[in-house]
N, C-alpha and C. Protein backbone atom coordinates (compact mmCIF):
# COMPACT_ATOMS: atom_id res chain seq x y z
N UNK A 1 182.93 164.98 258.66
CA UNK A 1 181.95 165.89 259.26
C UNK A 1 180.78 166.08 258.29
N UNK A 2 179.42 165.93 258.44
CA UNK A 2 178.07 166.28 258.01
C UNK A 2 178.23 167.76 257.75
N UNK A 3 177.97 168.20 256.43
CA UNK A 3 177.85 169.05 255.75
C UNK A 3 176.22 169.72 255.79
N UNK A 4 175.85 170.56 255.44
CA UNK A 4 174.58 171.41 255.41
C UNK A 4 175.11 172.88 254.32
N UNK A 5 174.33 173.49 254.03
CA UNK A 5 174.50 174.50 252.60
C UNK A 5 173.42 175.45 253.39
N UNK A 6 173.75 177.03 253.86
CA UNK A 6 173.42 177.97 253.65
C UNK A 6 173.21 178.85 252.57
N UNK A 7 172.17 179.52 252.14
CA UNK A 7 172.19 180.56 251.34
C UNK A 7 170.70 181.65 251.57
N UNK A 8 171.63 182.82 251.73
CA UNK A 8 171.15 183.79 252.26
C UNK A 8 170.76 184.52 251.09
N UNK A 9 169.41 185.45 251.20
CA UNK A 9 168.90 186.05 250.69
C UNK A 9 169.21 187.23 249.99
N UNK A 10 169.13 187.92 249.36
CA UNK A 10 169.28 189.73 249.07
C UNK A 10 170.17 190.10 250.04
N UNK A 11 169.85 191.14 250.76
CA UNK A 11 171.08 191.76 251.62
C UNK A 11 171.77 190.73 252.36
N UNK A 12 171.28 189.76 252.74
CA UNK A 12 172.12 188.75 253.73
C UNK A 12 173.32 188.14 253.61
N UNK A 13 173.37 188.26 251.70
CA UNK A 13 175.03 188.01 251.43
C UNK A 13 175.77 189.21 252.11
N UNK A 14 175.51 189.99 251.55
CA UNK A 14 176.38 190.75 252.55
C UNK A 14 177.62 190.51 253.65
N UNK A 15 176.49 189.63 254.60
CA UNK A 15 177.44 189.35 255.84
C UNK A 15 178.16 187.62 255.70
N UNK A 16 178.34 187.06 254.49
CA UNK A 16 179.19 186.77 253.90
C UNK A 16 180.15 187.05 253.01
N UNK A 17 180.13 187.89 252.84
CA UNK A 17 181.25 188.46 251.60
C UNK A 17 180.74 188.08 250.69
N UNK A 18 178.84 188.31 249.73
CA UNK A 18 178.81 188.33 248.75
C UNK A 18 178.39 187.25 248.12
N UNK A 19 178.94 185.50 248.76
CA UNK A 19 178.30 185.01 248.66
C UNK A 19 177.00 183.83 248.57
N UNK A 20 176.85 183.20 247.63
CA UNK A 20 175.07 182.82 247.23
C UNK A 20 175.23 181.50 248.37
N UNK A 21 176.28 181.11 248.39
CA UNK A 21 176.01 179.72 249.53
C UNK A 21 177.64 179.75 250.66
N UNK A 22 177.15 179.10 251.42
CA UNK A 22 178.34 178.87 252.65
C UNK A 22 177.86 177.59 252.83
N UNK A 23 178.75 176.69 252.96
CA UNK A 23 179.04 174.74 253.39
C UNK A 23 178.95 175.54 255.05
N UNK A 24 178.17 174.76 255.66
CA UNK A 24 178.93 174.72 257.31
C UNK A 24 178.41 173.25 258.15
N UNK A 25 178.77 173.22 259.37
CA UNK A 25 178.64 172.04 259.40
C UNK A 25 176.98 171.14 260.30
N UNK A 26 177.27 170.71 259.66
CA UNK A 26 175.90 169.50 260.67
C UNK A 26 175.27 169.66 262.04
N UNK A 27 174.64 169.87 262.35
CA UNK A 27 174.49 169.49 264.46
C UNK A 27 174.12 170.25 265.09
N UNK A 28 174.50 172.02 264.20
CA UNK A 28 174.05 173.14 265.40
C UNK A 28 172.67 173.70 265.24
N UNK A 29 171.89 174.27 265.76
CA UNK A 29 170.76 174.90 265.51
C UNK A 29 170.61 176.24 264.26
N UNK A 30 169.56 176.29 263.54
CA UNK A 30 169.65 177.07 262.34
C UNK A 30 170.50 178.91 262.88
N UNK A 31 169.74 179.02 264.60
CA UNK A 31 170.17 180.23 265.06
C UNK A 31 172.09 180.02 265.60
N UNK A 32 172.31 178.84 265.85
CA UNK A 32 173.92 179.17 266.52
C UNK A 32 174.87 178.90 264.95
N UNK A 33 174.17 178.32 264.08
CA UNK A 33 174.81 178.40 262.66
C UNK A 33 175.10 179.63 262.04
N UNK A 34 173.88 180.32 262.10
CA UNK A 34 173.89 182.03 261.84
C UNK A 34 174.97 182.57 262.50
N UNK A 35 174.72 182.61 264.14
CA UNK A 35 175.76 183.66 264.48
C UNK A 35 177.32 183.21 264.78
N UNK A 36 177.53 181.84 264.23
CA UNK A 36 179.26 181.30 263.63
C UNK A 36 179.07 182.00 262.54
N UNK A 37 178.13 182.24 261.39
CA UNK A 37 178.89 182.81 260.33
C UNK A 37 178.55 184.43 259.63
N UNK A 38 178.27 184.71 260.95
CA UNK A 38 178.16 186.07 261.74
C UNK A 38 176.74 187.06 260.98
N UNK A 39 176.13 185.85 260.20
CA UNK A 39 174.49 186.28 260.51
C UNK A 39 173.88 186.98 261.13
N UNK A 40 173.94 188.15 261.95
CA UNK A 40 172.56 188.38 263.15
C UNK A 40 171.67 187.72 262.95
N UNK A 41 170.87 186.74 263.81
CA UNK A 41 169.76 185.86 263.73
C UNK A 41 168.51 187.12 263.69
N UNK A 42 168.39 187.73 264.75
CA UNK A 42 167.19 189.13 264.90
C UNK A 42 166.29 189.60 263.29
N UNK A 43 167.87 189.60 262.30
CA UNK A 43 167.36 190.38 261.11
C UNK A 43 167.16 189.55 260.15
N UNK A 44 166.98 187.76 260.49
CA UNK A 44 166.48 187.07 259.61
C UNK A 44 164.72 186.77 260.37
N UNK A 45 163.85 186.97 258.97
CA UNK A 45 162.65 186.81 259.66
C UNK A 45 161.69 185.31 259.14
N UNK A 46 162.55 184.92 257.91
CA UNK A 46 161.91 183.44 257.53
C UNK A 46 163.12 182.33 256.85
N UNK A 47 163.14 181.01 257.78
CA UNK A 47 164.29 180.33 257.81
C UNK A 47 163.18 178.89 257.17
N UNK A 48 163.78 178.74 255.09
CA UNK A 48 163.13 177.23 255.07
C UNK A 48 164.34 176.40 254.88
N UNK A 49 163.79 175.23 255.63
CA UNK A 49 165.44 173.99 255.07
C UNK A 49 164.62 173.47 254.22
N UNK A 50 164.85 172.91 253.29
CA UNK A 50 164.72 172.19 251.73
C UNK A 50 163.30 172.86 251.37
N UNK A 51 163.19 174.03 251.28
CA UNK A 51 162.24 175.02 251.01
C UNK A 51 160.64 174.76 252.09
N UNK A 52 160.87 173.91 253.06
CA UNK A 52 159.92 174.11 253.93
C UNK A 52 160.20 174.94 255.44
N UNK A 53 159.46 175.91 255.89
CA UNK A 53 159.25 176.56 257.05
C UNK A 53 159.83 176.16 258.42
N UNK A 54 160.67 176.50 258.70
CA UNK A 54 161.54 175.66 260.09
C UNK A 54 161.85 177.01 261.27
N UNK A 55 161.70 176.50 262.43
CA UNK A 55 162.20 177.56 263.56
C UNK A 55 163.53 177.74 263.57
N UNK A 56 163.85 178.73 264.06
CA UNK A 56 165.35 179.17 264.24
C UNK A 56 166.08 178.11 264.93
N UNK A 57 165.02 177.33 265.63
CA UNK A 57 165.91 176.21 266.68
C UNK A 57 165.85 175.15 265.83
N UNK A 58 165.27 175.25 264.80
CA UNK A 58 165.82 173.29 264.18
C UNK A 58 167.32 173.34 263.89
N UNK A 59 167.23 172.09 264.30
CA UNK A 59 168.99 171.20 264.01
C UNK A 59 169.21 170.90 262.76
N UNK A 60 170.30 171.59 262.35
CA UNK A 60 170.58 171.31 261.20
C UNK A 60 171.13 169.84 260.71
N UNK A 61 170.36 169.85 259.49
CA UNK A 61 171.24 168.08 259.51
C UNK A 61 171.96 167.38 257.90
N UNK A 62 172.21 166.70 257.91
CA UNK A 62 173.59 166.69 256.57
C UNK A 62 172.71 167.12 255.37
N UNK A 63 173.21 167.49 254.85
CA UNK A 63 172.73 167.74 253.16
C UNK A 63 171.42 168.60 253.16
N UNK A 64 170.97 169.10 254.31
CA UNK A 64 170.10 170.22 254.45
C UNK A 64 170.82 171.24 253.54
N UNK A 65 169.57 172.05 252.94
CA UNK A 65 169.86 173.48 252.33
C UNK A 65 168.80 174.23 253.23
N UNK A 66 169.78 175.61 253.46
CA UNK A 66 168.92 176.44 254.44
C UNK A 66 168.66 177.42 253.78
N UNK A 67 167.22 178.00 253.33
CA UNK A 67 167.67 179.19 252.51
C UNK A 67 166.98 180.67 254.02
N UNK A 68 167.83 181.28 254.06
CA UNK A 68 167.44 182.76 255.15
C UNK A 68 166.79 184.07 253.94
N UNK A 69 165.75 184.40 254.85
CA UNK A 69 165.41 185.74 254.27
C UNK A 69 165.34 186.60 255.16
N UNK A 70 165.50 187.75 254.99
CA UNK A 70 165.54 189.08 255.81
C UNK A 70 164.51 189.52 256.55
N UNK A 71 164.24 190.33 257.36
CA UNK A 71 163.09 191.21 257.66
C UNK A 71 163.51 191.94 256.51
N UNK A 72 162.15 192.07 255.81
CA UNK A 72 162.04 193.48 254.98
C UNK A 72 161.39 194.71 255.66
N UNK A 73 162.49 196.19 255.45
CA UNK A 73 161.88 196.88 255.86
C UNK A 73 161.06 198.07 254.85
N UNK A 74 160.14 198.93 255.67
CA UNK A 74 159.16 199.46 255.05
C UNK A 74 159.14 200.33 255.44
N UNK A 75 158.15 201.24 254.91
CA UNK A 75 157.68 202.86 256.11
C UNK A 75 157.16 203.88 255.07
């Protein structure tokens, strides 16, 4: 199976247990990858694969690194 590397931002470990990367697999879109590894997609607001700018709908593909950042909030 085609491998791909998540790693989530500041609070976003969180909803991994903490931590800096998750392996998952190849094929699904950056948004149905998120919510298998129970991401909320909503509260990510900038998704780069190999540090360039990608929609929630690109397909993930082998040896991609995804890095997620949060909405930051303010007020």
């Amino acid at each position: 199976m085609k491998k791909a590397s998540i790693r989530p931002v500041g609070s976003l470990k969180s909803y991994i247990g903490g931590q800096t990367e998750v392996a998952v697999d190849a094929g699904r879109t950056v948004r149905e990858t998120m919510t298998a590894i129970g991401i909320p997609p909503e509260i990510v607001a900038l998704v780069l694969v190999n540090e360039v700018q990608q929609a929630k709908d690109y397909v993930v593909q082998d040896g991609d690194v995804v890095k997620l950042i949060a909405v930051v909030g303010g007020g």
